[in-house]
PDB file of N, CA and C in Angstrom:
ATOM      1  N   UNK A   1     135.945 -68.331   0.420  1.00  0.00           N
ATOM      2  CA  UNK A   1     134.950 -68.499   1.464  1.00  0.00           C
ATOM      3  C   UNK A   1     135.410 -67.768   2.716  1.00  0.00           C
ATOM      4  N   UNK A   2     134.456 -67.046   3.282  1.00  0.00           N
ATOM      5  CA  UNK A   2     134.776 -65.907   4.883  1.00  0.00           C
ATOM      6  C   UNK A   2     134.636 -66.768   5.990  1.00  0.00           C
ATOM      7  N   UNK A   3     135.442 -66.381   6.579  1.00  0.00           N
ATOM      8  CA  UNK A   3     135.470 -66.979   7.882  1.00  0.00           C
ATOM      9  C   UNK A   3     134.633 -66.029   8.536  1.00  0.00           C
ATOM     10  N   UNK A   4     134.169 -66.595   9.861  1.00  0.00           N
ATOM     11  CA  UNK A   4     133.313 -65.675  10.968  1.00  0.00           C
ATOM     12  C   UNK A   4     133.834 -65.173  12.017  1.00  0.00           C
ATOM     13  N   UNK A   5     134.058 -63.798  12.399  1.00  0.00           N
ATOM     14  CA  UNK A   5     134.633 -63.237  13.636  1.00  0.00           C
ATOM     15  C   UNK A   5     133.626 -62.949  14.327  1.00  0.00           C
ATOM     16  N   UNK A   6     133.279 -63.012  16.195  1.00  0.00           N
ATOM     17  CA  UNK A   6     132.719 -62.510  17.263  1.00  0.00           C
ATOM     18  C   UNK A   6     133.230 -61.540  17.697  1.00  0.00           C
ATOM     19  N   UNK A   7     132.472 -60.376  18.074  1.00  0.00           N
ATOM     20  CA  UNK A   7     133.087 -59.348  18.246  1.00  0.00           C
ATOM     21  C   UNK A   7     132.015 -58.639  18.981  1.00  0.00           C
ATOM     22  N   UNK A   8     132.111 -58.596  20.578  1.00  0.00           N
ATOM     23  CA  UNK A   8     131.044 -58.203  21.536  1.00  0.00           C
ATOM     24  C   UNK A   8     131.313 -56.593  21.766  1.00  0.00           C
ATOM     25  N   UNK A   9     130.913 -55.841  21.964  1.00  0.00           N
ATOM     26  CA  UNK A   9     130.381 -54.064  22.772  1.00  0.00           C
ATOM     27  C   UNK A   9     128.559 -54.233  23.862  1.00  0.00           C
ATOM     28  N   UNK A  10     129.221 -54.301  25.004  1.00  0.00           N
ATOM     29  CA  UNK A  10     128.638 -54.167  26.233  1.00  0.00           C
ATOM     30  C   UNK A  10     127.644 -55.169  25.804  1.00  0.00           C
ATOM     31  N   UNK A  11     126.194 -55.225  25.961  1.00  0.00           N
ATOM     32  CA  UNK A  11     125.945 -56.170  26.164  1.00  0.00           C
ATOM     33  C   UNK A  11     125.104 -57.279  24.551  1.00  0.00           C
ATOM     34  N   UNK A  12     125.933 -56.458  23.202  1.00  0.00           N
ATOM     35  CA  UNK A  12     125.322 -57.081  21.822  1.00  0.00           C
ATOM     36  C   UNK A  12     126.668 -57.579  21.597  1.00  0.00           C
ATOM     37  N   UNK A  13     126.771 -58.709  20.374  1.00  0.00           N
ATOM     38  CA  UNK A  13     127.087 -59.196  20.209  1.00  0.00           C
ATOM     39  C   UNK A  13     127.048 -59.685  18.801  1.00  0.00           C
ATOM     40  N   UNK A  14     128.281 -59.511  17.687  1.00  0.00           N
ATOM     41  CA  UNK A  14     127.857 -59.227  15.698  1.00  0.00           C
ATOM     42  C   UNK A  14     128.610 -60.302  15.765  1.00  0.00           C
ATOM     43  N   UNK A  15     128.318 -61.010  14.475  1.00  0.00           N
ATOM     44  CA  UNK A  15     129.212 -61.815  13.546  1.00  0.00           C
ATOM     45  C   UNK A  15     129.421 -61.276  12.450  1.00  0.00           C
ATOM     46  N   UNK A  16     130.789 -60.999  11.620  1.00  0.00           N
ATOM     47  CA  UNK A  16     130.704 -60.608  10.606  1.00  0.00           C
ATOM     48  C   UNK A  16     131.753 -61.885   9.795  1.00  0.00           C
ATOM     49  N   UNK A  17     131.150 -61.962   8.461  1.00  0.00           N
ATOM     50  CA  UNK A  17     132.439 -63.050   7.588  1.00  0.00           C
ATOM     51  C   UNK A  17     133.213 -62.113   7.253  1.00  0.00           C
ATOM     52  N   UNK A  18     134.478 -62.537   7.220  1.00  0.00           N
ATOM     53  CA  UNK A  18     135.773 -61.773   6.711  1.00  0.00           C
ATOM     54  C   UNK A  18     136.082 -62.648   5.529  1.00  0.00           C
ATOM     55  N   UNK A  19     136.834 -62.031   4.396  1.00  0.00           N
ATOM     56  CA  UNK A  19     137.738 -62.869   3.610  1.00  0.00           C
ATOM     57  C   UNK A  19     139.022 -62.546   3.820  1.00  0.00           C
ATOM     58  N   UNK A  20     139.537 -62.119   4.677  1.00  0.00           N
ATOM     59  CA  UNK A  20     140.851 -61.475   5.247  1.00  0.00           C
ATOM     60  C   UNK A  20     140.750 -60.950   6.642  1.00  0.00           C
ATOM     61  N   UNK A  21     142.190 -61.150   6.727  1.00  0.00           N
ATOM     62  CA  UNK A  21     143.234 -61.801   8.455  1.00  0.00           C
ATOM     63  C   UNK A  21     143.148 -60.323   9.014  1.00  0.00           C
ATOM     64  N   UNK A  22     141.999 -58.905   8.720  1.00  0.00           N
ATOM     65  CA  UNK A  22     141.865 -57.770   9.078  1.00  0.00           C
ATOM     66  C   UNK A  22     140.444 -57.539   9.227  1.00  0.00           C
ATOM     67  N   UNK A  23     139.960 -56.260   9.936  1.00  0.00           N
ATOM     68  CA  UNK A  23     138.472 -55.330   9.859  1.00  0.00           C
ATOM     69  C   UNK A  23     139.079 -54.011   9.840  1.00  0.00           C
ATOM     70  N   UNK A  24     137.825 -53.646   9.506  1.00  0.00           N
ATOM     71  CA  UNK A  24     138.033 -51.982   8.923  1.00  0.00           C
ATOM     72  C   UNK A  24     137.245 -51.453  10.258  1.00  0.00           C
ATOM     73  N   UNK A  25     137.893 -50.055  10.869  1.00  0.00           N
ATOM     74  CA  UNK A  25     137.503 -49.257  12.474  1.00  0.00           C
ATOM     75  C   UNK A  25     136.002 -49.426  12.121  1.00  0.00           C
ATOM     76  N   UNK A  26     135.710 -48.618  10.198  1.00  0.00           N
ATOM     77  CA  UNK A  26     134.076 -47.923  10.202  1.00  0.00           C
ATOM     78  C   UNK A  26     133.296 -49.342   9.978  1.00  0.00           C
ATOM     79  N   UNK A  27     134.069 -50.686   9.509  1.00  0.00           N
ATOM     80  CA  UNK A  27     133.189 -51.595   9.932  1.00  0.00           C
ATOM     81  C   UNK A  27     132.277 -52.083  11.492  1.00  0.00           C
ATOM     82  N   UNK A  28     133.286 -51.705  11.986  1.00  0.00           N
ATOM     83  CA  UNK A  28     133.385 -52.098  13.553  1.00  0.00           C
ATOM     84  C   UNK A  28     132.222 -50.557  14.382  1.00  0.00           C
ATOM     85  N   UNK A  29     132.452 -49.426  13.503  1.00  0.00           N
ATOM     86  CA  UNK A  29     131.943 -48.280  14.004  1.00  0.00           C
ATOM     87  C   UNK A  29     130.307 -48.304  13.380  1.00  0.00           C
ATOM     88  N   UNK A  30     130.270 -48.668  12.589  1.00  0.00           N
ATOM     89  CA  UNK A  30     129.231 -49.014  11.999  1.00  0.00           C
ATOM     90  C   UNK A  30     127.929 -50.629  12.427  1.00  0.00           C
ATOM     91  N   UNK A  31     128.705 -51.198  12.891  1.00  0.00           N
ATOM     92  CA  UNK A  31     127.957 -52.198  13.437  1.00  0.00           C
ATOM     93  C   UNK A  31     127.568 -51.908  14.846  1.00  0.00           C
ATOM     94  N   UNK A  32     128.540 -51.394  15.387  1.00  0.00           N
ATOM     95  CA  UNK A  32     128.157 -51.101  17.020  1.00  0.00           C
ATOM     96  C   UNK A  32     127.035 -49.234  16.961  1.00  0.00           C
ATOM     97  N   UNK A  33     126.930 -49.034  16.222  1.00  0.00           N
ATOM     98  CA  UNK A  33     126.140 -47.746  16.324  1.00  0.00           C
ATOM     99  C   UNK A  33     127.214 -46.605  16.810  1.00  0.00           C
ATOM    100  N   UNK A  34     128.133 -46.395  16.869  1.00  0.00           N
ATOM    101  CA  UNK A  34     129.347 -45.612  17.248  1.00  0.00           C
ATOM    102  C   UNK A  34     129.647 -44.435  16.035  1.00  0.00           C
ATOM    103  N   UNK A  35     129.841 -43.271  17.040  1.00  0.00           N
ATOM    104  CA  UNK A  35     129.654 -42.191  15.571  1.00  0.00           C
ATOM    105  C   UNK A  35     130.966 -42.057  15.054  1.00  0.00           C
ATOM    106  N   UNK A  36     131.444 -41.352  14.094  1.00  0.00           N
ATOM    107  CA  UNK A  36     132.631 -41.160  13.071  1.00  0.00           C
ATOM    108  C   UNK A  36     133.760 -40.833  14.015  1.00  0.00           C
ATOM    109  N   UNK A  37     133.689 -39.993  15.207  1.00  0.00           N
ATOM    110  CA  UNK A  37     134.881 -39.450  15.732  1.00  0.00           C
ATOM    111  C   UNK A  37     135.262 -40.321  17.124  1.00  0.00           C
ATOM    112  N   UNK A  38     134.322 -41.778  17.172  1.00  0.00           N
ATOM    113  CA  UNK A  38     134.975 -42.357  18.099  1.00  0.00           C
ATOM    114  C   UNK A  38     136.008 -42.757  18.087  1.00  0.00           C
ATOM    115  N   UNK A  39     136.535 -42.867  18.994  1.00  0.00           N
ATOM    116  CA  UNK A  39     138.094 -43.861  18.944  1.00  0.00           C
ATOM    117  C   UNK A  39     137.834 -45.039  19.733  1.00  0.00           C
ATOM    118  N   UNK A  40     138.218 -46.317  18.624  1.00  0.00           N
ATOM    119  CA  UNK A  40     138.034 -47.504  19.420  1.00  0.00           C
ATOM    120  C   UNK A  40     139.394 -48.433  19.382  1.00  0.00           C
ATOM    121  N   UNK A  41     139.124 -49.605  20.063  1.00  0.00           N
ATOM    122  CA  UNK A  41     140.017 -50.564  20.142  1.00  0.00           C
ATOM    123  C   UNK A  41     139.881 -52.049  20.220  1.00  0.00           C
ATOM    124  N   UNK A  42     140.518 -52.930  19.481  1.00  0.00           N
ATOM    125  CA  UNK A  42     139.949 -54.060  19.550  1.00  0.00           C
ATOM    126  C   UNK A  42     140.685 -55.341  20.018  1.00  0.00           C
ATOM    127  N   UNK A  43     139.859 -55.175  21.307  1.00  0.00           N
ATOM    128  CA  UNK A  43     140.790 -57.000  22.070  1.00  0.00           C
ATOM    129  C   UNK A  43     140.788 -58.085  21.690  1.00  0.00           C
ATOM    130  N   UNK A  44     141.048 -58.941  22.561  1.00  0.00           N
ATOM    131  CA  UNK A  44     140.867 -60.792  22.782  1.00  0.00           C
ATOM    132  C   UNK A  44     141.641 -60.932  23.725  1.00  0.00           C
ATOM    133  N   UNK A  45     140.939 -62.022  24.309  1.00  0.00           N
ATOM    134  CA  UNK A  45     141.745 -62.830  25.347  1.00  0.00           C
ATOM    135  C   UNK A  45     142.710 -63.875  24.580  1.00  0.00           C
ATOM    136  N   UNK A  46     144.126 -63.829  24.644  1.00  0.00           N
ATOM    137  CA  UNK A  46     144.470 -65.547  24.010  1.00  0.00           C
ATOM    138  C   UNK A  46     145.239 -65.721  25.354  1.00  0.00           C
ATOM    139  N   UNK A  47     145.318 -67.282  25.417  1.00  0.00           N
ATOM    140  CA  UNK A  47     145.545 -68.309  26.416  1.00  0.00           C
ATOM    141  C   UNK A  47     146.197 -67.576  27.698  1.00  0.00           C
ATOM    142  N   UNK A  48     144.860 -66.596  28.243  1.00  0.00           N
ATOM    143  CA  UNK A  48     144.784 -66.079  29.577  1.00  0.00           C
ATOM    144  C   UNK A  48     145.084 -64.837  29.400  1.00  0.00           C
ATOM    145  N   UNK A  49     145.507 -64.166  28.290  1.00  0.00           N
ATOM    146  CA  UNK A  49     146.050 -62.755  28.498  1.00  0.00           C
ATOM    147  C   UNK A  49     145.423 -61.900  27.346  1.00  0.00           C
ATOM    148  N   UNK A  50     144.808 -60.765  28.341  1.00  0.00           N
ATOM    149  CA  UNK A  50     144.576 -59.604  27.180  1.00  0.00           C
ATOM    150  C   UNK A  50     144.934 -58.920  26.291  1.00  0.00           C
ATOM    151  N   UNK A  51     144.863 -59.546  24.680  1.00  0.00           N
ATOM    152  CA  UNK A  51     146.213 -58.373  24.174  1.00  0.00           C
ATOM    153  C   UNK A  51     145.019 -57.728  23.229  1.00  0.00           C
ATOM    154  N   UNK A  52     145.458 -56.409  22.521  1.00  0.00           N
ATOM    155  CA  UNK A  52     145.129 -55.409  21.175  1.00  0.00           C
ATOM    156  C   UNK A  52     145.807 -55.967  20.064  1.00  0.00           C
ATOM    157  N   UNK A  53     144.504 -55.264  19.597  1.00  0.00           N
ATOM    158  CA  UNK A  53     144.929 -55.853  17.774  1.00  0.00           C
ATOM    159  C   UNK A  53     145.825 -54.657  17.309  1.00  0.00           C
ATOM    160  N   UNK A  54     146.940 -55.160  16.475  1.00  0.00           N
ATOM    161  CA  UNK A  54     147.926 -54.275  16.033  1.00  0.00           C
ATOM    162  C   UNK A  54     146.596 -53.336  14.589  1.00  0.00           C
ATOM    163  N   UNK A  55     147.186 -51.958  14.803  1.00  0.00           N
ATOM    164  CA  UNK A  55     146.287 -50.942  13.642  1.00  0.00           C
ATOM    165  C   UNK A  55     147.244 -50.562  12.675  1.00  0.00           C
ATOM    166  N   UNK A  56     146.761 -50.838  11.751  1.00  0.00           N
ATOM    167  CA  UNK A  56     147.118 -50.475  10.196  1.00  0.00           C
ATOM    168  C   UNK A  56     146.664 -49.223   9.388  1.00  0.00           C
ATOM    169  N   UNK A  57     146.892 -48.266   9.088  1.00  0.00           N
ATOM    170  CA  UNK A  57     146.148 -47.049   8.245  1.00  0.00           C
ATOM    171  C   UNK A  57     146.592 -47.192   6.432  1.00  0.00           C
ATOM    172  N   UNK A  58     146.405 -48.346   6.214  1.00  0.00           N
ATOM    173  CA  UNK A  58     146.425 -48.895   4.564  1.00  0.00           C
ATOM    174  C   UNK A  58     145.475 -49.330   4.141  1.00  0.00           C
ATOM    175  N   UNK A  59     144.548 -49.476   3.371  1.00  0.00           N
ATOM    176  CA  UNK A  59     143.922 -48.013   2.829  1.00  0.00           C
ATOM    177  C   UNK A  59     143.193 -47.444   3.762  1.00  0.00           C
ATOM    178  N   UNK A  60     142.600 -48.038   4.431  1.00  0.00           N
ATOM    179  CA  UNK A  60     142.083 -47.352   5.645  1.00  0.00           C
ATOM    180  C   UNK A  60     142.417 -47.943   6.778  1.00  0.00           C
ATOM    181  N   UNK A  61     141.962 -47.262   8.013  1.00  0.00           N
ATOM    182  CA  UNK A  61     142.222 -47.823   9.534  1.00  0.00           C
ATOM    183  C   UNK A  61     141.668 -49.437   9.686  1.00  0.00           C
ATOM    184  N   UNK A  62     142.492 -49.930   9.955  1.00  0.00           N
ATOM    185  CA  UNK A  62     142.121 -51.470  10.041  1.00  0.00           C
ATOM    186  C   UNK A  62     142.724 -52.098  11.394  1.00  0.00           C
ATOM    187  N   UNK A  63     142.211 -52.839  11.741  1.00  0.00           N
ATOM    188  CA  UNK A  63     142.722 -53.887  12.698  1.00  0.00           C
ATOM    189  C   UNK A  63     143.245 -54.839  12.085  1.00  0.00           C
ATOM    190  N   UNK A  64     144.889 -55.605  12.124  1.00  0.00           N
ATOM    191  CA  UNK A  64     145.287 -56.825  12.131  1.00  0.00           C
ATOM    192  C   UNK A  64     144.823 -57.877  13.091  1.00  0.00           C
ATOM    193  N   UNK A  65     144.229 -58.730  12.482  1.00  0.00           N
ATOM    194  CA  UNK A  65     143.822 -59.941  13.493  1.00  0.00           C
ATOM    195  C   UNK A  65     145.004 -60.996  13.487  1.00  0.00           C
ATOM    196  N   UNK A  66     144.835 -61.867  14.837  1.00  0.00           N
ATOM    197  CA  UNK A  66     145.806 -62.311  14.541  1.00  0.00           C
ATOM    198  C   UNK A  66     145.521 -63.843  14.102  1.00  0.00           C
ATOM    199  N   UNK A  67     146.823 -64.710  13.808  1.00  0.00           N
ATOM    200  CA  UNK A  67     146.444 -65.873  13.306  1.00  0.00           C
ATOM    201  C   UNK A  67     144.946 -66.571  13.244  1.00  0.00           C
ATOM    202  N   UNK A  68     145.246 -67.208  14.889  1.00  0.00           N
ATOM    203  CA  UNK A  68     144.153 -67.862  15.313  1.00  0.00           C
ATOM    204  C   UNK A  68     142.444 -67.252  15.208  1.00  0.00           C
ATOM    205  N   UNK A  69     142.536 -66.284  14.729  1.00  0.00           N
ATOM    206  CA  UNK A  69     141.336 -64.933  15.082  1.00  0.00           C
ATOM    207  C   UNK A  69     140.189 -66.079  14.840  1.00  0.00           C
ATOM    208  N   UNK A  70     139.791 -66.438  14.111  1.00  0.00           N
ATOM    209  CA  UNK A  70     138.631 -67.562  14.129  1.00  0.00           C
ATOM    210  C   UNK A  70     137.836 -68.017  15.315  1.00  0.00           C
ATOM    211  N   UNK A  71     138.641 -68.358  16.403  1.00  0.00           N
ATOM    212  CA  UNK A  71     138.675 -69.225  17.230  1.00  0.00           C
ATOM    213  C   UNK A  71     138.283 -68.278  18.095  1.00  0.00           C
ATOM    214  N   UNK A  72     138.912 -66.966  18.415  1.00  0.00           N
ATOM    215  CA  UNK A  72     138.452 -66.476  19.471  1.00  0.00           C
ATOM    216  C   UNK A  72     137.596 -65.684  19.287  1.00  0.00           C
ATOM    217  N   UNK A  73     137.306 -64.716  20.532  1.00  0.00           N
ATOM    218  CA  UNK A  73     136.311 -63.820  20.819  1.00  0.00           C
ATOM    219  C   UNK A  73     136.789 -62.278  20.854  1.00  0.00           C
ATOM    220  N   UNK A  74     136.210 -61.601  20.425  1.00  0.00           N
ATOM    221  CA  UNK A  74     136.587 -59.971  20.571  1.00  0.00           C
ATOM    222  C   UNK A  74     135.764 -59.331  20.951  1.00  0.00           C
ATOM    223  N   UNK A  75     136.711 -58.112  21.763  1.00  0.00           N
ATOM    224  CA  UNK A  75     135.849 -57.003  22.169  1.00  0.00           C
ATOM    225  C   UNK A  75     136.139 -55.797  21.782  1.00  0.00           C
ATOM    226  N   UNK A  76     135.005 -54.751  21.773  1.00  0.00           N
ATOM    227  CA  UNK A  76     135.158 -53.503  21.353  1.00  0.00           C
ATOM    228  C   UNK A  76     135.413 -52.400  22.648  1.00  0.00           C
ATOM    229  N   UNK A  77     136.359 -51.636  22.972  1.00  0.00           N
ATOM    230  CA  UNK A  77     136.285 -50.673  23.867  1.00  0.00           C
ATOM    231  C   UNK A  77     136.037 -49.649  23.003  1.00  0.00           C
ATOM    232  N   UNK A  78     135.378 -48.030  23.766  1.00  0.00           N
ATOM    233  CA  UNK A  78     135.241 -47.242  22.517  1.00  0.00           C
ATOM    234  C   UNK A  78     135.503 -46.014  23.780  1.00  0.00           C
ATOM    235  N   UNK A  79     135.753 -44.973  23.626  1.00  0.00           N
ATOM    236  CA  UNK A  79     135.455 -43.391  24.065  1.00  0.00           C
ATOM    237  C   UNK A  79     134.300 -42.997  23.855  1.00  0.00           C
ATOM    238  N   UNK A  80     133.167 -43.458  23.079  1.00  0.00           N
ATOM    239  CA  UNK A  80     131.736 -43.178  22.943  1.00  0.00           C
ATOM    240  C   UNK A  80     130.673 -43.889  23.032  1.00  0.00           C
ATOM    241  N   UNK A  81     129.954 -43.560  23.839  1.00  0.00           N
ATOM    242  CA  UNK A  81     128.342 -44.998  23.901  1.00  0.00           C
ATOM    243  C   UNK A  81     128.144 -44.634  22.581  1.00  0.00           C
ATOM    244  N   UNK A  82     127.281 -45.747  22.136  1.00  0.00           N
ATOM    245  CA  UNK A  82     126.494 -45.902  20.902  1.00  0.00           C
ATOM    246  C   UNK A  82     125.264 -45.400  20.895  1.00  0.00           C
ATOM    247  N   UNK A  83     125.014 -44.659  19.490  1.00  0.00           N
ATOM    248  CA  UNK A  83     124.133 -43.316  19.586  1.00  0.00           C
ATOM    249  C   UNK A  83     122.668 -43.690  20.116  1.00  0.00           C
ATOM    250  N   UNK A  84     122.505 -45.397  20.377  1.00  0.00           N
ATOM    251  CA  UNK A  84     121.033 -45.817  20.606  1.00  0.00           C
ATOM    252  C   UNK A  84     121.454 -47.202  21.589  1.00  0.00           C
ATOM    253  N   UNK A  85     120.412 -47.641  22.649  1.00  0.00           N
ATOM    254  CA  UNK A  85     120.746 -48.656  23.266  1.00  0.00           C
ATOM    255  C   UNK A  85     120.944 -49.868  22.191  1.00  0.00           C
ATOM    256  N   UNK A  86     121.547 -50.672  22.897  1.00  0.00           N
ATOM    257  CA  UNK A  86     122.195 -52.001  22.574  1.00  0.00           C
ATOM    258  C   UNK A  86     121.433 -53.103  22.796  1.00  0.00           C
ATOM    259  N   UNK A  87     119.993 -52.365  23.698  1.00  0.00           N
ATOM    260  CA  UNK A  87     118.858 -53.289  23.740  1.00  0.00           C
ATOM    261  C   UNK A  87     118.120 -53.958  22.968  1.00  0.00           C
ATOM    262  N   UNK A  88     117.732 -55.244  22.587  1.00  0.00           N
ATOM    263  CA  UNK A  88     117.218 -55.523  21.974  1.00  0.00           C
ATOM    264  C   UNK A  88     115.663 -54.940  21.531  1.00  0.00           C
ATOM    265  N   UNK A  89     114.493 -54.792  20.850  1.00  0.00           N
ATOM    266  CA  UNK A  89     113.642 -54.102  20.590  1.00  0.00           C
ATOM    267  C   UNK A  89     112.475 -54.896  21.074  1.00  0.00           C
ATOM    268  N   UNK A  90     113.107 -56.073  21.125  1.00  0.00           N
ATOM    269  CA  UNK A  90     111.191 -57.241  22.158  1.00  0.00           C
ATOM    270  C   UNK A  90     112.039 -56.990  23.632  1.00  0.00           C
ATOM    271  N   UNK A  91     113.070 -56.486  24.429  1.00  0.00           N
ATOM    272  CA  UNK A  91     112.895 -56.142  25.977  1.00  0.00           C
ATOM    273  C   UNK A  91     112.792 -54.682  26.222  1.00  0.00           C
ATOM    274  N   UNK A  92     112.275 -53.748  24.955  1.00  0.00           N
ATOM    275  CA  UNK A  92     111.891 -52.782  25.654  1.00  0.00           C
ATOM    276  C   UNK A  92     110.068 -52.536  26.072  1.00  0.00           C
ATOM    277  N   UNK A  93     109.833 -51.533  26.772  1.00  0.00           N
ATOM    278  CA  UNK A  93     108.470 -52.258  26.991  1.00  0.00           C
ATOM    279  C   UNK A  93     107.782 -51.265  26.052  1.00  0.00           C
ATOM    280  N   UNK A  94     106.479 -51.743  25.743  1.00  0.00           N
ATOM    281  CA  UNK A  94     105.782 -51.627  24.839  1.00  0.00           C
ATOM    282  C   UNK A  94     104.399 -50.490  25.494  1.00  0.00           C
ATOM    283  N   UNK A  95     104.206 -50.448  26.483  1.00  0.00           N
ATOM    284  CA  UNK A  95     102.998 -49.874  27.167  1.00  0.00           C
ATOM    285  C   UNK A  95     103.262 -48.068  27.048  1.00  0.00           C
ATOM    286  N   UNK A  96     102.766 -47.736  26.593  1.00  0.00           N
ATOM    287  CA  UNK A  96     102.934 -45.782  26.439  1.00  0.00           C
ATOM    288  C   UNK A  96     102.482 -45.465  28.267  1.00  0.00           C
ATOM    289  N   UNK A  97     102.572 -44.455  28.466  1.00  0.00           N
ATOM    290  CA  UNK A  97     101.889 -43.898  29.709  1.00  0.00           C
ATOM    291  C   UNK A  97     100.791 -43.123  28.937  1.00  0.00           C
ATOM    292  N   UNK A  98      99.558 -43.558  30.429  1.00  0.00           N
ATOM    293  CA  UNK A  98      98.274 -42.795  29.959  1.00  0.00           C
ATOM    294  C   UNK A  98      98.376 -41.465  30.242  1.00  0.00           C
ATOM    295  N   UNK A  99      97.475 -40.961  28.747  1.00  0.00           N
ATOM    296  CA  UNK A  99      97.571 -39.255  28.345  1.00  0.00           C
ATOM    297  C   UNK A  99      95.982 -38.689  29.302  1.00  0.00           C
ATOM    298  N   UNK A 100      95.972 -37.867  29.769  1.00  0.00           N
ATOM    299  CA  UNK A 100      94.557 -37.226  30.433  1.00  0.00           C
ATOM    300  C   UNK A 100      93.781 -36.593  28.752  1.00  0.00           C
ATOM    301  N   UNK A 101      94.141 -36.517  28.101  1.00  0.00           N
ATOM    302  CA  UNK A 101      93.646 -36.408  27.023  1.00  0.00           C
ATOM    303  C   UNK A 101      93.047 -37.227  26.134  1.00  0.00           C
ATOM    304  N   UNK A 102      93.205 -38.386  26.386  1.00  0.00           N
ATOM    305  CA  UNK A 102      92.622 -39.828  25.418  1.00  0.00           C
ATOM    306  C   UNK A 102      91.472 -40.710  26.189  1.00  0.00           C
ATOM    307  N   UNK A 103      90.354 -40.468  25.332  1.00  0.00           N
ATOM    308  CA  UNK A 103      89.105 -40.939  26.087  1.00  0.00           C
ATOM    309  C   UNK A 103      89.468 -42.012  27.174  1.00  0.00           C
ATOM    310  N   UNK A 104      89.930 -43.355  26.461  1.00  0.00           N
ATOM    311  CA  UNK A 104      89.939 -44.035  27.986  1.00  0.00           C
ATOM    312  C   UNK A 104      90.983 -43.960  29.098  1.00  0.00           C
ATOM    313  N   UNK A 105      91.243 -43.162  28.859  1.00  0.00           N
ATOM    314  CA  UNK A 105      92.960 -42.561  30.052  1.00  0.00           C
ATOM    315  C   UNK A 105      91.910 -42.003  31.242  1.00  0.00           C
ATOM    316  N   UNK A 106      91.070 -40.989  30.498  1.00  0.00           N
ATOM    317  CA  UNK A 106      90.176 -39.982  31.043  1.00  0.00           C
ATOM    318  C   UNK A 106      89.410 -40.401  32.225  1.00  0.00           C
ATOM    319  N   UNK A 107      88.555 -41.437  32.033  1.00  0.00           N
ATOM    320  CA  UNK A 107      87.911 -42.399  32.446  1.00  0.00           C
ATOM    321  C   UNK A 107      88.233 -42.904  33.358  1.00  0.00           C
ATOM    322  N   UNK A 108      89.761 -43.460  33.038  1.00  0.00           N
ATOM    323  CA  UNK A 108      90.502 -44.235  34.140  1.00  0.00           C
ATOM    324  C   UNK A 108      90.772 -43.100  34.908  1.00  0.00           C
ATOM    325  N   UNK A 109      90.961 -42.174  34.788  1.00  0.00           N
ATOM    326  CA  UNK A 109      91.367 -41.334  35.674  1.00  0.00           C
ATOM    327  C   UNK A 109      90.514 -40.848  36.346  1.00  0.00           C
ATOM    328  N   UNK A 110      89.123 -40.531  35.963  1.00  0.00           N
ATOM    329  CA  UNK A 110      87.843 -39.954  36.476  1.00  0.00           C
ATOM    330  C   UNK A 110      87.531 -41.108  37.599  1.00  0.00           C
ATOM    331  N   UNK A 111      87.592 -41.982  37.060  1.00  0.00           N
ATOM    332  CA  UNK A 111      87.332 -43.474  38.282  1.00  0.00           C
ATOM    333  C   UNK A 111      88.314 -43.140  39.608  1.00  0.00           C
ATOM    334  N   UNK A 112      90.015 -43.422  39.264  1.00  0.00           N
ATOM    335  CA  UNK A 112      90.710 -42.881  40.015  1.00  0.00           C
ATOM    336  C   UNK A 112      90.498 -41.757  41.611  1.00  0.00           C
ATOM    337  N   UNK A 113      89.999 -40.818  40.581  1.00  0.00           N
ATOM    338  CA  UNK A 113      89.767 -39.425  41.219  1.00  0.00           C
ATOM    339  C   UNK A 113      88.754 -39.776  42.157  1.00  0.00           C
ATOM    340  N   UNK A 114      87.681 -40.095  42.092  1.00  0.00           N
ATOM    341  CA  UNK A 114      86.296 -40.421  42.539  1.00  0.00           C
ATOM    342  C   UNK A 114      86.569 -41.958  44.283  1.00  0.00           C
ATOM    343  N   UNK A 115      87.234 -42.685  43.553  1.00  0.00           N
ATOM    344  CA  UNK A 115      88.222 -43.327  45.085  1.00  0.00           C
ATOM    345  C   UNK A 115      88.602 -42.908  45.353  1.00  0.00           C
ATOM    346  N   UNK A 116      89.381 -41.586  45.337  1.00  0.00           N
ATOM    347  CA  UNK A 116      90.030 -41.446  46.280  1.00  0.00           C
ATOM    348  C   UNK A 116      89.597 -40.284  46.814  1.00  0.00           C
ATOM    349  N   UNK A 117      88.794 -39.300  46.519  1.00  0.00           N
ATOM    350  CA  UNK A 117      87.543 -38.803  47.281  1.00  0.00           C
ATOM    351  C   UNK A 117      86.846 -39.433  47.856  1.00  0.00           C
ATOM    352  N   UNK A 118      86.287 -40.137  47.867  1.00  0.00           N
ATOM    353  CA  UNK A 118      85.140 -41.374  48.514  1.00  0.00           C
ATOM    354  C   UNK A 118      85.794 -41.994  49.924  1.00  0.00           C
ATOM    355  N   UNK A 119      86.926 -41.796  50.505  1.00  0.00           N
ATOM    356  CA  UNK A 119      87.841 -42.374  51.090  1.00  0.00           C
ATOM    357  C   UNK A 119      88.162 -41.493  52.066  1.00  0.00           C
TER     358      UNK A 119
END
C-alpha cells in the first residue's frame, strides 16, 4: 500500500502515492509541466529548517526522501516556468474579446460609434 507525498510548485499543488522512501526528477517534471532540460530540486521544511532531498542517479535521477517524508510538505524549485500556467481552468476567464467582424460585435459597435457622435 502507497503512501501520499505533497509536493507544491508556485501556486498548484500534486499528491502522488509512492510505494517507496524515493521520486523520480521526470515524475516530478512531468507533473509540474516542466520540460526535459529543467533542473530541479526538492525541499521541506523539518522542525524549522530548510533542507534538500539527497539525489540518486540509480536507475534514474531520483530524490531520496527522508524518513518522516509522509508527514511533511515539499517543494519544487526549478530553473524553468512550466510550459503552461499553473492556473486552474474555472479562474481563467471565459469571455473572448469582440471581433468587428461578427454580426453582433458589429452592432455593438455601430451603437457605440453613433454615441459617441451624437455627443
Amino acid at each position: 500500500m502507497g503512501r501520499t507525498i505533497h509536493i507544491k510548485m508556485q501556486e498548484k499543488t500534486v499528491q502522488l502515492d509512492l510505494s517507496s522512501d524515493f521520486v523520480t526528477e521526470s515524475t516530478i517534471k512531468s507533473q509540474f509541466l516542466l520540460s526535459a532540460d529543467a533542473i530541479v530540486s526538492l525541499n521541506y521544511v523539518d522542525e524549522g529548517q530548510q533542507k534538500g532531498c539527497e539525489c540518486r542517479n540509480t536507475p534514474e535521477l531520483s530524490f531520496v526522501l527522508p524518513k518522516n517524508w509522509p508527514v511533511l510538505q515539499f517543494f519544487v524549485e526549478s530553473d524553468k516556468m512550466p510550459s503552461r500556467p499553473v492556473t486552474p481552468i474555472t479562474e481563467v476567464s471565459r469571455e473572448r474579446p469582440c471581433s468587428p467582424y461578427h454580426p453582433n460585435c458589429k452592432i455593438q459597435l455601430e451603437f457605440i460609434l453613433k454615441l459617441m457622435i451624437s455627443f
